[in-house]
Protein backbone atom coordinates (compact mmCIF):
# COMPACT_ATOMS: atom_id res chain seq x y z
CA UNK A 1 14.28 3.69 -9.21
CA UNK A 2 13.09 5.83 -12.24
CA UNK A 3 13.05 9.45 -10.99
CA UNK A 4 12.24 12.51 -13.33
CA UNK A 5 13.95 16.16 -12.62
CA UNK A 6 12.35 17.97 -9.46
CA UNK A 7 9.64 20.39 -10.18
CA UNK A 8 9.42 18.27 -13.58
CA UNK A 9 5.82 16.61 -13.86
CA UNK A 10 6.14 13.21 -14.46
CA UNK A 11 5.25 11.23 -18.18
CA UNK A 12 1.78 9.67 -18.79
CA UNK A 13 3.87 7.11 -18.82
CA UNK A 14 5.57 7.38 -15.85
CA UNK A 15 2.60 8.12 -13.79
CA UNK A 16 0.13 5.26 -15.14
CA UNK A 17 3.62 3.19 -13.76
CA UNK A 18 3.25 4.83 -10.16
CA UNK A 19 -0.12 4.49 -10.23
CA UNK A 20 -0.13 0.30 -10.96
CA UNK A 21 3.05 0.26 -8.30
CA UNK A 22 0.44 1.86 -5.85
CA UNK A 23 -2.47 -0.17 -6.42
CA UNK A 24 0.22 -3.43 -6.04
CA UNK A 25 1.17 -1.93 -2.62
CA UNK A 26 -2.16 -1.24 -1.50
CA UNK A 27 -3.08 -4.85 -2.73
CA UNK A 28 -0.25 -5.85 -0.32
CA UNK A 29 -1.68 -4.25 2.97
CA UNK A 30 -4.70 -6.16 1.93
CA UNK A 31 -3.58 -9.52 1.91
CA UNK A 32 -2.22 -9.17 5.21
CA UNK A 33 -5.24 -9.06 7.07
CA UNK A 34 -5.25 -12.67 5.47
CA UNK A 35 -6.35 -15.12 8.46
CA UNK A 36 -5.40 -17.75 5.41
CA UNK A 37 -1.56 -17.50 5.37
CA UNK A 38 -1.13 -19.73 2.73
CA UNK A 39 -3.84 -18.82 0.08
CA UNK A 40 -1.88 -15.00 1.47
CA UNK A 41 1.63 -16.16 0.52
CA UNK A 42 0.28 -17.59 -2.89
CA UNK A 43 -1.32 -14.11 -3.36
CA UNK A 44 1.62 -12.06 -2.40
CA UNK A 45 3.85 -14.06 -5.37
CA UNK A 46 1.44 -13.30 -7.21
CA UNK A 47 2.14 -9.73 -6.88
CA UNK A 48 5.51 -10.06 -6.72
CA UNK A 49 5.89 -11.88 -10.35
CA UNK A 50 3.33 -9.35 -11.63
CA UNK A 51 5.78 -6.45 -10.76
CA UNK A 52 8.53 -8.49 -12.55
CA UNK A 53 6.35 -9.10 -15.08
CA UNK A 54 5.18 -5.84 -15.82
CA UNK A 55 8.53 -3.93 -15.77
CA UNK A 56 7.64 -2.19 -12.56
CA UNK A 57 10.85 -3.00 -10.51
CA UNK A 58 12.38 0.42 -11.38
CA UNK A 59 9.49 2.11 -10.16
CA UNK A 60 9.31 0.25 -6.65
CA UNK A 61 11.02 2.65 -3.66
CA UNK A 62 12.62 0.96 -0.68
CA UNK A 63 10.27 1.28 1.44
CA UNK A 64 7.77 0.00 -0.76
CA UNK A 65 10.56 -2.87 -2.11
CA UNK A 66 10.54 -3.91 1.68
CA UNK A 67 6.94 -4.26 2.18
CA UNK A 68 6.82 -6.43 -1.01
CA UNK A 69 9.54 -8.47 0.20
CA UNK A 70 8.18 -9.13 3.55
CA UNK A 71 6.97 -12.35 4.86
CA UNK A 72 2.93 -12.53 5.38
CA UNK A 73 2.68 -11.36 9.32
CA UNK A 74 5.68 -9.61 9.08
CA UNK A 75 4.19 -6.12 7.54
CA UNK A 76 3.00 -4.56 11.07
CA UNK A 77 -0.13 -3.01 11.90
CA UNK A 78 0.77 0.59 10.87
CA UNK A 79 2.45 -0.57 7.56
CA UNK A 80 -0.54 -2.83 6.90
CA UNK A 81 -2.79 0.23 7.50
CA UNK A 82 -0.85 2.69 5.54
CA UNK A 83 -0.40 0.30 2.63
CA UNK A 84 -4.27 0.29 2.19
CA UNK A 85 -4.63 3.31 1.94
CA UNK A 86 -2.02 3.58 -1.56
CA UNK A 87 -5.68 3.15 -2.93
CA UNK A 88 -6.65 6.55 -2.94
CA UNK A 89 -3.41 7.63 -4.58
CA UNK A 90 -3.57 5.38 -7.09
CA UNK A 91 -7.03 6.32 -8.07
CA UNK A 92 -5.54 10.12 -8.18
CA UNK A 93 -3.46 8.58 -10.66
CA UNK A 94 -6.01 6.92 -12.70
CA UNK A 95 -8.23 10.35 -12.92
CA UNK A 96 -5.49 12.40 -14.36
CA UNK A 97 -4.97 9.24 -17.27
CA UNK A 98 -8.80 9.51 -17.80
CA UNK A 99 -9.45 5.84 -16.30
CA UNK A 100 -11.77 7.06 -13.61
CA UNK A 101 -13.57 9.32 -11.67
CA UNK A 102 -13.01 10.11 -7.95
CA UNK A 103 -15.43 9.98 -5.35
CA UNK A 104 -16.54 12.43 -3.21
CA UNK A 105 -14.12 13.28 -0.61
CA UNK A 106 -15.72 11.44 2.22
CA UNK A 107 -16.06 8.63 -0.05
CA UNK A 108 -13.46 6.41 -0.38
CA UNK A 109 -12.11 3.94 -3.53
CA UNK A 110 -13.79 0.69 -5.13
CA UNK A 111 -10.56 -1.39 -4.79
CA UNK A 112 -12.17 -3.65 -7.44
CA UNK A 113 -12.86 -0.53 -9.82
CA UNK A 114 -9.25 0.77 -9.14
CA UNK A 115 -7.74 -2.22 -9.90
CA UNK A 116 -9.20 -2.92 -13.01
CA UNK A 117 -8.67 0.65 -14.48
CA UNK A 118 -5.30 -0.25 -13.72
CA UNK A 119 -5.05 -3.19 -15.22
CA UNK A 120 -3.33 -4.94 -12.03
CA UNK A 121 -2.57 -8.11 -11.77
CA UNK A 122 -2.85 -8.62 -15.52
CA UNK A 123 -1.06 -7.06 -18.43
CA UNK A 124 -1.75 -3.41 -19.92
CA UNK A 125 -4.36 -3.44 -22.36
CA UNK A 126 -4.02 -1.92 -25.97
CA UNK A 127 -5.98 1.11 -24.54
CA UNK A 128 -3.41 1.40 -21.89
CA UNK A 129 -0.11 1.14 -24.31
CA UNK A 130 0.13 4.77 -25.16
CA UNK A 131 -1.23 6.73 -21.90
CA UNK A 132 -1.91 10.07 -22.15
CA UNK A 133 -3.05 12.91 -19.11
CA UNK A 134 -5.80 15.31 -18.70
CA UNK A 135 -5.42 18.91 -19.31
CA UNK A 136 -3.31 20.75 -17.13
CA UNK A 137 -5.12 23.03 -16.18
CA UNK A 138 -7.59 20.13 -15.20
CA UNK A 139 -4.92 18.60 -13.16
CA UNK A 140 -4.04 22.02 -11.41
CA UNK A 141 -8.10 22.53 -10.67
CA UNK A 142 -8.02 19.22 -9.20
CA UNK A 143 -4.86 20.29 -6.87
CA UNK A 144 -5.90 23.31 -5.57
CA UNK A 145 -9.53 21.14 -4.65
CA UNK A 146 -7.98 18.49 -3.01
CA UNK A 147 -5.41 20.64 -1.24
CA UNK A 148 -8.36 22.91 -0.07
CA UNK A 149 -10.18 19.91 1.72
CA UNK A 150 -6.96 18.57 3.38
CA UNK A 151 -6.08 22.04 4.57
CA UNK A 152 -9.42 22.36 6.15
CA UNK A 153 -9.63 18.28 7.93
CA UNK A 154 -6.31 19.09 9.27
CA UNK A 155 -7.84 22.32 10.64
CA UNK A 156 -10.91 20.69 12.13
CA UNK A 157 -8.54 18.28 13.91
CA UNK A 158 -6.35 21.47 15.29
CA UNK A 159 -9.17 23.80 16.02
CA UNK A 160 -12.72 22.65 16.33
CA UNK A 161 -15.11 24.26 15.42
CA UNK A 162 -17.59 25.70 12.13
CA UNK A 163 -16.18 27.83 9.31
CA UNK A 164 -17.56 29.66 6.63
CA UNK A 165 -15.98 27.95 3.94
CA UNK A 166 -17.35 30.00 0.79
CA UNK A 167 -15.95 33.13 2.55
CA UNK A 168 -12.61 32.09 3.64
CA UNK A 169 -12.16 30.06 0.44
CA UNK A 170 -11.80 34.07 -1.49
CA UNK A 171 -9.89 35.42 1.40
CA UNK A 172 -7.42 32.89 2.72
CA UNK A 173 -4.07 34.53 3.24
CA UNK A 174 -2.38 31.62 1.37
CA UNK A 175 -4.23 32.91 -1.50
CA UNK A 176 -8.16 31.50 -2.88
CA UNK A 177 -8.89 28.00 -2.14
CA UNK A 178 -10.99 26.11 -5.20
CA UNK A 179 -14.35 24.60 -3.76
CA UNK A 180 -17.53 24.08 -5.48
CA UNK A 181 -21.28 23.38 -4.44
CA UNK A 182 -20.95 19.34 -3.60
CA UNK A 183 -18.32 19.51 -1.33
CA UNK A 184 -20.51 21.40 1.39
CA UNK A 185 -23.19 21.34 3.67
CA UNK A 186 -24.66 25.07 5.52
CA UNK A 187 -21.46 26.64 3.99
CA UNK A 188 -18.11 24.34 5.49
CA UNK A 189 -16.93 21.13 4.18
CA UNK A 190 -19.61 18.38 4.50
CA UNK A 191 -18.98 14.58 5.76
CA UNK A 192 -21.64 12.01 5.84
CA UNK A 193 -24.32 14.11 5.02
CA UNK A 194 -23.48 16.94 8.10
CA UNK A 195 -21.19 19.81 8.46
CA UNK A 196 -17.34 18.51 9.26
CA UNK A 197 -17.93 20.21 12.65
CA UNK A 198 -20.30 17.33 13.22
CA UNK A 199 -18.36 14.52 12.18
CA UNK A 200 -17.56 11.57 14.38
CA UNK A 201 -14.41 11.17 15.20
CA UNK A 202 -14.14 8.15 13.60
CA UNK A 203 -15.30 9.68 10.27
CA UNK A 204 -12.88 12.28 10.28
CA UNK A 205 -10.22 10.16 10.52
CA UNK A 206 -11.69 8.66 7.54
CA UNK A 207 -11.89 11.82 5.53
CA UNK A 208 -8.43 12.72 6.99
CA UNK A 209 -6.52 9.65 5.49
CA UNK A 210 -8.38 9.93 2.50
CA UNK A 211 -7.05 13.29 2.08
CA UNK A 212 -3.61 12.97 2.97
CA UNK A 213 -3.46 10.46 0.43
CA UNK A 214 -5.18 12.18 -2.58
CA UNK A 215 -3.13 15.16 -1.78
CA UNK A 216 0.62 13.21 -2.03
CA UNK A 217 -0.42 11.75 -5.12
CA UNK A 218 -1.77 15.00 -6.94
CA UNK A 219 1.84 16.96 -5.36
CA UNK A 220 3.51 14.22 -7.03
CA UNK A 221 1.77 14.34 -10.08
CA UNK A 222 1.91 18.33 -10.41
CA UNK A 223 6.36 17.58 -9.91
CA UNK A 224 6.91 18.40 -6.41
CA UNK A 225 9.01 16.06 -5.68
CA UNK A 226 10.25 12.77 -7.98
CA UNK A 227 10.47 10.44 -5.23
CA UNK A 228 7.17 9.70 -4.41
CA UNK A 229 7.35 8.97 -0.32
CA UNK A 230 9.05 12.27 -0.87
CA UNK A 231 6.42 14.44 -1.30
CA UNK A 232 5.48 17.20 0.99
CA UNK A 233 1.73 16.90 1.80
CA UNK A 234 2.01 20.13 4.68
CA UNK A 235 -1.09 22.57 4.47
């Protein structure tokens, strides 16, 4: 498995490869909610000749290499579920090569849209041949964003309630949190068009996901850890 020194952010090259390895496993969870098995099975070696293919092998982790190997209706309901949502990490991905732009945070990933940026399931394009990233200091806006709306999700699940976001964002004692205008509603993070402390249950599980999984993917990106599953994601 390719691995790049700790604390080390990764190549353009490197990441648009972790990015395509993503959308494949996400692609995986997919197909398993197949009621088809066969036309499943035919898509699944599909994927798995597209890795080979592609050169991606080295970038495939265990865990990942076992979900890839399974049978159809052999992937389990949590795996299925957790391979979906490699999605929102591979479109983390794409933004920092410049393929795409990112939703809002309660929005979550055109699979279609992410998979063509990504060129899966076919080969790279020319455009794609000599990848390059954004700025950093783009990337490390985009961190400090996407860590600020996990932290406060996983806050709303802990403790309830309404805070005044703009406020704490200056004065957190884990240092300033980066928010802008379009990420809230009456001052605290927004969901479906209401304060977070309105949210359904349902939707902030939702929002929750989709920021677990932005966050791993821009911790990896900024060199946290090599190993992707690795990755601490703690807020």
């Amino acid at each position: 498995m390719d691995t790049e020194s700790e604390n080390q952010p990764p190549s353009a090259d490197r990441v648009l490869r972790r990015a395509r390895v993503l959308a494949a496993i996400a692609h995986r969870g997919l197909i398993e909610q197949d009621r088809d098995r066969d036309r499943a099975r035919g898509v699944l070696a599909q994927i798995r000749r597209w890795i080979g293919n592609e050169g991606l092998h080295g970038e495939v982790e265990p865990e990942e290499r076992a979900r890839i190997e399974s049978d159809v209706g052999a992937l389990g309901a949590e795996a299925t579920v957790a391979s979906v949502w490699r999605f929102e990490g591979a479109a983390v991905l794409g933004w920092a090569l410049g393929l795409m732009q990112l939703p809002a945070h309660d929005r979550v990933n055109d699979v279609g849209a992410v998979s063509t940026a990504l060129a899966v399931g076919g080969s790279l394009p020319e455009a794609l041949r000599a990848p390059t990233l954004r700025s950093a200091r783009s990337i490390d806006r985009m961190r400090e964003r996407l860590f600020a709306i996990h932290w406060r999700v996983v806050e709303q699940r802990l403790r309830p309630g309404t805070i005044d976001l703009v406020s704490f964002a200056r004065t957190a004692w884990f240092g300033p949190l980066e928010i802008d205008s379009s990420m809230l509603i009456d001052g605290d993070l927004g969901i479906d068009g209401a304060p977070i402390a309105r949210a359904s249950a349902e939707a902030l599980r939702r929002v929750a996901s989709i920021a677990r999984e932005r966050h791993q993917a821009i911790n990896w990106l900024n060199g946290d850890d090599p190993i992707y599953s690795e990755v601490d994601v703690s807020t």
